[in-house]
Protein backbone atom coordinates (compact mmCIF):
# COMPACT_ATOMS: atom_id res chain seq x y z
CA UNK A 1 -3.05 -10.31 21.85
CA UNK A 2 -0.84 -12.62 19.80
CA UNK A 3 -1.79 -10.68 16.25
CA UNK A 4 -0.91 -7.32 18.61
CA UNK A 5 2.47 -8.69 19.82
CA UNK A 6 3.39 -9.39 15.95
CA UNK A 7 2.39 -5.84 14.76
CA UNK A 8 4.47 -4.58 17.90
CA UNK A 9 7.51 -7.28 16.70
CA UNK A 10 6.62 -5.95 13.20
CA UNK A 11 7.22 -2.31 14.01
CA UNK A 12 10.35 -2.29 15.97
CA UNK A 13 11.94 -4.08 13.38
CA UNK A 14 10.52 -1.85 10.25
CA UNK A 15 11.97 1.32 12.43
CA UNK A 16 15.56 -0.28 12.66
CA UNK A 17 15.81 -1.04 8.78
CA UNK A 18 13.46 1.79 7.41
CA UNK A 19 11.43 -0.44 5.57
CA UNK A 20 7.79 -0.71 5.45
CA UNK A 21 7.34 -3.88 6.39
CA UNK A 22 4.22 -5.11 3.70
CA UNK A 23 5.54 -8.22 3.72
CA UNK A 24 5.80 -8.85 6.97
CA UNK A 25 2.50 -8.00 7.36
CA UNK A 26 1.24 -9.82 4.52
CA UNK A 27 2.68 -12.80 6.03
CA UNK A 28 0.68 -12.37 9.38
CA UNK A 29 -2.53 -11.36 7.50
CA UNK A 30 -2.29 -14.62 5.40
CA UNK A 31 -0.83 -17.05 7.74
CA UNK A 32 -2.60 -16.19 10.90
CA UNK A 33 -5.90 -14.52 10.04
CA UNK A 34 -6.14 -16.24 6.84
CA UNK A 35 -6.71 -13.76 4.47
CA UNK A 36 -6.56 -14.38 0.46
CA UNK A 37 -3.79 -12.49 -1.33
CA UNK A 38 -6.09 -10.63 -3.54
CA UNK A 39 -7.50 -8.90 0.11
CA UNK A 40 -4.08 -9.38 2.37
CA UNK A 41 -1.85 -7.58 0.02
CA UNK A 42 -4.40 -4.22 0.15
CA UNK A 43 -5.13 -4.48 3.46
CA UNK A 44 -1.24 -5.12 4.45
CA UNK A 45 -0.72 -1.33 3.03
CA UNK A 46 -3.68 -0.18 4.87
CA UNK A 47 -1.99 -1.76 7.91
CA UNK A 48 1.34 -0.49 7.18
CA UNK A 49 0.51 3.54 6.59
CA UNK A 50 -0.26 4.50 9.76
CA UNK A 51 2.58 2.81 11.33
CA UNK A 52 4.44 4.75 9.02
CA UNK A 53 2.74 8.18 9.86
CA UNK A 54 3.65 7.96 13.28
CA UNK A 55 6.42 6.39 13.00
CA UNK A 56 7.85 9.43 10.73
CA UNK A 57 5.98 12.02 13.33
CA UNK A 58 8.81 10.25 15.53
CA UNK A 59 12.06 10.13 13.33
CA UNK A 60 11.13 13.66 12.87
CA UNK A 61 11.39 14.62 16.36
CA UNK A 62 14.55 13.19 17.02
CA UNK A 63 15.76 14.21 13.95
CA UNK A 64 16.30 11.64 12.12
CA UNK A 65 14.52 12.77 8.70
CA UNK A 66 16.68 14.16 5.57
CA UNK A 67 14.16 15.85 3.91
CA UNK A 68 16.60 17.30 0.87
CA UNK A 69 17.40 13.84 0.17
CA UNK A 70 14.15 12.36 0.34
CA UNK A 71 12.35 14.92 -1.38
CA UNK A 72 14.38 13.95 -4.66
CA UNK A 73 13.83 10.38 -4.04
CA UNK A 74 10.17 11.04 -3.86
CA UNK A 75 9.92 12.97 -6.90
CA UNK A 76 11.34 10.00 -9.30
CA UNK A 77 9.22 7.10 -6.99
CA UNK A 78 6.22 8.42 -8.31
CA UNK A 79 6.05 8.34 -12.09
CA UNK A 80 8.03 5.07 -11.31
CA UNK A 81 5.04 3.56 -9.49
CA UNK A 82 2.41 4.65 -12.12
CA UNK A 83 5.18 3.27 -14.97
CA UNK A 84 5.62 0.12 -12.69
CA UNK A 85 1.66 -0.50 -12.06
CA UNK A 86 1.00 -0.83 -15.50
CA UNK A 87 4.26 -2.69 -16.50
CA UNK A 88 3.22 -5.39 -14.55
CA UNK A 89 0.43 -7.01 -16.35
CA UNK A 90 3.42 -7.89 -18.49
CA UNK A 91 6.20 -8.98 -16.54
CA UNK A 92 6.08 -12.64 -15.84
CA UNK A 93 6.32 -12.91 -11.31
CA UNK A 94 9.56 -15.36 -12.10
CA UNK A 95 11.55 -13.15 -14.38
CA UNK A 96 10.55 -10.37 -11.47
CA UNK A 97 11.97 -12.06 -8.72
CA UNK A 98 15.28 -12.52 -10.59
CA UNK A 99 15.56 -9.39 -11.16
CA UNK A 100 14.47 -7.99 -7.84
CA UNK A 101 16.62 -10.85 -6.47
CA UNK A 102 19.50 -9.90 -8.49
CA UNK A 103 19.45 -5.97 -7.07
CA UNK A 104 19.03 -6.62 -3.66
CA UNK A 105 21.54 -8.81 -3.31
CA UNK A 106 23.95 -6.42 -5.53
CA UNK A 107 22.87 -3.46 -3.48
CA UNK A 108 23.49 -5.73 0.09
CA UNK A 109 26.38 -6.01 -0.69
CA UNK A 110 27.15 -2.44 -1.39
CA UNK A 111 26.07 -1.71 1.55
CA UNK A 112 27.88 -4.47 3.61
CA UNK A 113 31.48 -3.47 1.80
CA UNK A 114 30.47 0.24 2.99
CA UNK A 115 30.15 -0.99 6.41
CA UNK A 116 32.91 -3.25 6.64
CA UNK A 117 35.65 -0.56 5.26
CA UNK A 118 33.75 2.13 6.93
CA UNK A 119 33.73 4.82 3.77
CA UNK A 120 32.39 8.28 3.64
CA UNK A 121 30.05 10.20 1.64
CA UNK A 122 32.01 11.87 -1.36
CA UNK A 123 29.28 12.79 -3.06
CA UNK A 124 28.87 16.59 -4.93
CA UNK A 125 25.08 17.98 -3.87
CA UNK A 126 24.84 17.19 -8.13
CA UNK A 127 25.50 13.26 -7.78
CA UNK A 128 23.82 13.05 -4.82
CA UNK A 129 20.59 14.44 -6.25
CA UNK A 130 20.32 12.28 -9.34
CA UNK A 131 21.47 9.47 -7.40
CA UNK A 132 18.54 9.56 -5.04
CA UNK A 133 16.15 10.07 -7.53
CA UNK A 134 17.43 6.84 -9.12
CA UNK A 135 16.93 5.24 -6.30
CA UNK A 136 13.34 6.53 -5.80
CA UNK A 137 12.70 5.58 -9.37
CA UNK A 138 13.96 1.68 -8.63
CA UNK A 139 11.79 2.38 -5.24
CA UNK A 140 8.77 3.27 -7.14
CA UNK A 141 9.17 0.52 -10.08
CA UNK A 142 9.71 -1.82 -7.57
CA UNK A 143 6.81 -0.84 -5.55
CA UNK A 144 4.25 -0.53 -8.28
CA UNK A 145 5.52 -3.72 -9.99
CA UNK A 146 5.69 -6.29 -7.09
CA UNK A 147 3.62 -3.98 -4.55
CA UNK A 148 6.50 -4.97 -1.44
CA UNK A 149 9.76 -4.48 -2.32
CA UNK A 150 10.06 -0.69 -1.85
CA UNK A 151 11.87 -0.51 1.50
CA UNK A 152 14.66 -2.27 1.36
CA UNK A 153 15.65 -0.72 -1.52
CA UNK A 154 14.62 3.19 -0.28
CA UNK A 155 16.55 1.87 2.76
CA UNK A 156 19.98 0.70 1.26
CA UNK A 157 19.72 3.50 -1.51
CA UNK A 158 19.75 5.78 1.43
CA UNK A 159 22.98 4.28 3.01
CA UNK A 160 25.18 3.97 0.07
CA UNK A 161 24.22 7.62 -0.62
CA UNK A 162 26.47 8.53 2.55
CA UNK A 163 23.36 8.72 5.44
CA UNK A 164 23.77 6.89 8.73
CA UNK A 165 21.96 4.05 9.29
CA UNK A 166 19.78 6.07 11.41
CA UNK A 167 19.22 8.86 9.40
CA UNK A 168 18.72 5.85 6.66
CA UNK A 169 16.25 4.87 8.79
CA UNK A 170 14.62 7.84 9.42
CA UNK A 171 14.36 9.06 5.98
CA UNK A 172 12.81 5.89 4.47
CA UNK A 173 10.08 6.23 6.74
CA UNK A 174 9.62 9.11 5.39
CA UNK A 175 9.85 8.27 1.58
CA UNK A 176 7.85 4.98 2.19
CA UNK A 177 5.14 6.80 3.50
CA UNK A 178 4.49 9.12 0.97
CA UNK A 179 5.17 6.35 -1.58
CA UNK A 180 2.25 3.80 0.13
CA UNK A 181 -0.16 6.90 0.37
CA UNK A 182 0.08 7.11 -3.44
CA UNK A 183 -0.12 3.03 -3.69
CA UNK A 184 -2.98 3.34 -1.37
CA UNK A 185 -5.28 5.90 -3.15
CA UNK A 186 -5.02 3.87 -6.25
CA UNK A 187 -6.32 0.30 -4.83
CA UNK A 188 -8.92 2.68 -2.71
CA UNK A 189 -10.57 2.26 -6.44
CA UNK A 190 -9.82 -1.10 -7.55
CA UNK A 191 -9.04 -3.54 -3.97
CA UNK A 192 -11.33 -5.13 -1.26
CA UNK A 193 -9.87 -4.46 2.04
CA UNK A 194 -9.90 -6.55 5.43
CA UNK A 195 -10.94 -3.54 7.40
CA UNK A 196 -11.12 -5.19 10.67
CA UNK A 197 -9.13 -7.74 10.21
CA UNK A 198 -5.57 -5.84 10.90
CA UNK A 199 -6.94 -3.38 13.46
CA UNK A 200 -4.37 -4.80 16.07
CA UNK A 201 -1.93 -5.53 13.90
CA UNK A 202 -2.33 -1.57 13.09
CA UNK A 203 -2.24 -0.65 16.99
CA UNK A 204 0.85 -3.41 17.96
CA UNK A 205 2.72 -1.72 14.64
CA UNK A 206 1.96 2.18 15.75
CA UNK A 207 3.36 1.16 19.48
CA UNK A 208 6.51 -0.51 18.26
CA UNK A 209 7.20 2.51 15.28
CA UNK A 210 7.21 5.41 17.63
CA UNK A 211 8.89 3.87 20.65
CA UNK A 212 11.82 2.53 18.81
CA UNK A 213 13.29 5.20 17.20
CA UNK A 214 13.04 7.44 20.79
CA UNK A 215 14.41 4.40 22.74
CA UNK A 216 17.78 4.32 19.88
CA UNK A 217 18.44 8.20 20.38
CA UNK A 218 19.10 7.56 23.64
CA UNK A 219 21.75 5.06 23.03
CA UNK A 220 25.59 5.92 21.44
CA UNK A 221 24.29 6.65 17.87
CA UNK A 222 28.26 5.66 16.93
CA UNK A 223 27.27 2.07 18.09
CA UNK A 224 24.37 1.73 16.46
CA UNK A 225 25.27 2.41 13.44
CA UNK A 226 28.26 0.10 13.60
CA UNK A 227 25.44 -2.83 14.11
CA UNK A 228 22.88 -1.59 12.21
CA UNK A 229 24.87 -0.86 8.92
CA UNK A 230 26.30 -4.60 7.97
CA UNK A 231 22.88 -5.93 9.57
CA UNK A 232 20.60 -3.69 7.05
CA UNK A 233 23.19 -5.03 4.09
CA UNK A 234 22.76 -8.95 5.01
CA UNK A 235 18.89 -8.19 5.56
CA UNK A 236 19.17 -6.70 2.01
CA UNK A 237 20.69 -9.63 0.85
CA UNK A 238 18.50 -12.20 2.62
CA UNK A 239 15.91 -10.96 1.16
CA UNK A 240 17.67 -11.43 -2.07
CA UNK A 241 18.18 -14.97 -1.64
CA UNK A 242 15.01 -15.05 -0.62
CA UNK A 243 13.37 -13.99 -3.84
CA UNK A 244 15.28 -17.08 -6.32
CA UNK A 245 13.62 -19.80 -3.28
């Protein structure tokens, strides 16, 4: 029940931010089942994708899911996942983490100044497409690079483009999913999976994905967002911080 209560833990917290949480799972796959990297880091995307399914089926009930803008976000994530998959054979992991480091902490604290001075979307429907896809692109590089770095970056892409941090939310689930379906079809062919080994990591995930977002829409959405905003921006650059440790 303890691996359960972590995927439950796991989702709530991947349906605040909009992330997909692969590293969190990785973590638990590695730490506490004691998986190898070479099987955790498949099996953590195998884990993560249905959380994400349902999780979306959710956002899109209440709402929460900006389709125009994800759709364009989507579009650039993919050739930037097949361009980032085979980049990476080159890229040495320390000058990756620097500069993965580097833009999360730069896009944090985008986000955080956003928050903090409380500015609007200004954006023409233009700027705001090619914007998006350049975040999907940076999305997809990311995620076909380093494999779990996708979802912060969807995430705060999606806020500085002028989305709540709900709709943020929302719509990353959205992108991420579509983005880890492609990820997962390609290491179908080339990864060994766990596939028992996550099962109630899976289930604990799935509970926490589709009750949070219903259990937020029932709160004052103004509220949230006031919390949720500068918390997604220092999470950001945590993670940031995290990368040059």
């Amino acid at each position: 029940m303890l691996i359960f209560a972590y995927g439950l833990v796991i989702g709530i917290f991947v349906s605040l931010i909009g992330g997909g949480g692969a590293a969190l799972y990785l973590g638990v796959l590695t730490s506490q089942l004691g998986l190898s990297s070479a099987v955790a880091v498949p099996t953590s995307l195998l884990v993560a994708l249905p959380a994400l399914f349902f999780g979306f089926l959710t956002q899109l009930r209440v709402k929460n899911v900006n389709f125009h803008v994800g759709n364009q976000m989507i579009v650039a994530a993919i050739p930037g996942i097949l361009i980032g998959t085979y980049s990476a054979q080159f890229i040495p992991k320390t000058l990756y983490n620097w500069i993965v480091g580097t833009i999360f902490i730069v896009m944090g604290a985008m986000v955080l100044l956003k928050s903090i001075h409380q500015t609007h979307n200004t954006h023409t429907d233009s700027t705001q497409v090619w914007l998006a896809r350049f975040f999907g692109l940076l999305s997809g590089l990311m995620v076909g690079i380093g494999g779990l770095s996708g979802g912060a970056t969807t995430a705060a892409g999606l806020t500085l483009l002028g989305l709540t941090a709900v709709e943020s939310a929302g719509t990353a689930t959205y992108v991420l999913m579509t983005m880890s379906s492609i990820s997962l079809i390609g290491h179908l062919f080339t990864s060994t999976f766990a596939w028992q080994a996550g099962w109630l990591l899976m289930l604990g995930a799935i509970v926490g994905a589709v009750v949070t977002p219903v259990i937020i829409q029932r709160l004052d959405l103004r509220r949230v967002n006031r919390v949720l905003t500068p918390f997604l921006g220092l999470l950001i650059i945590y993670f940031g911080v995290k990368m040059f440790i």
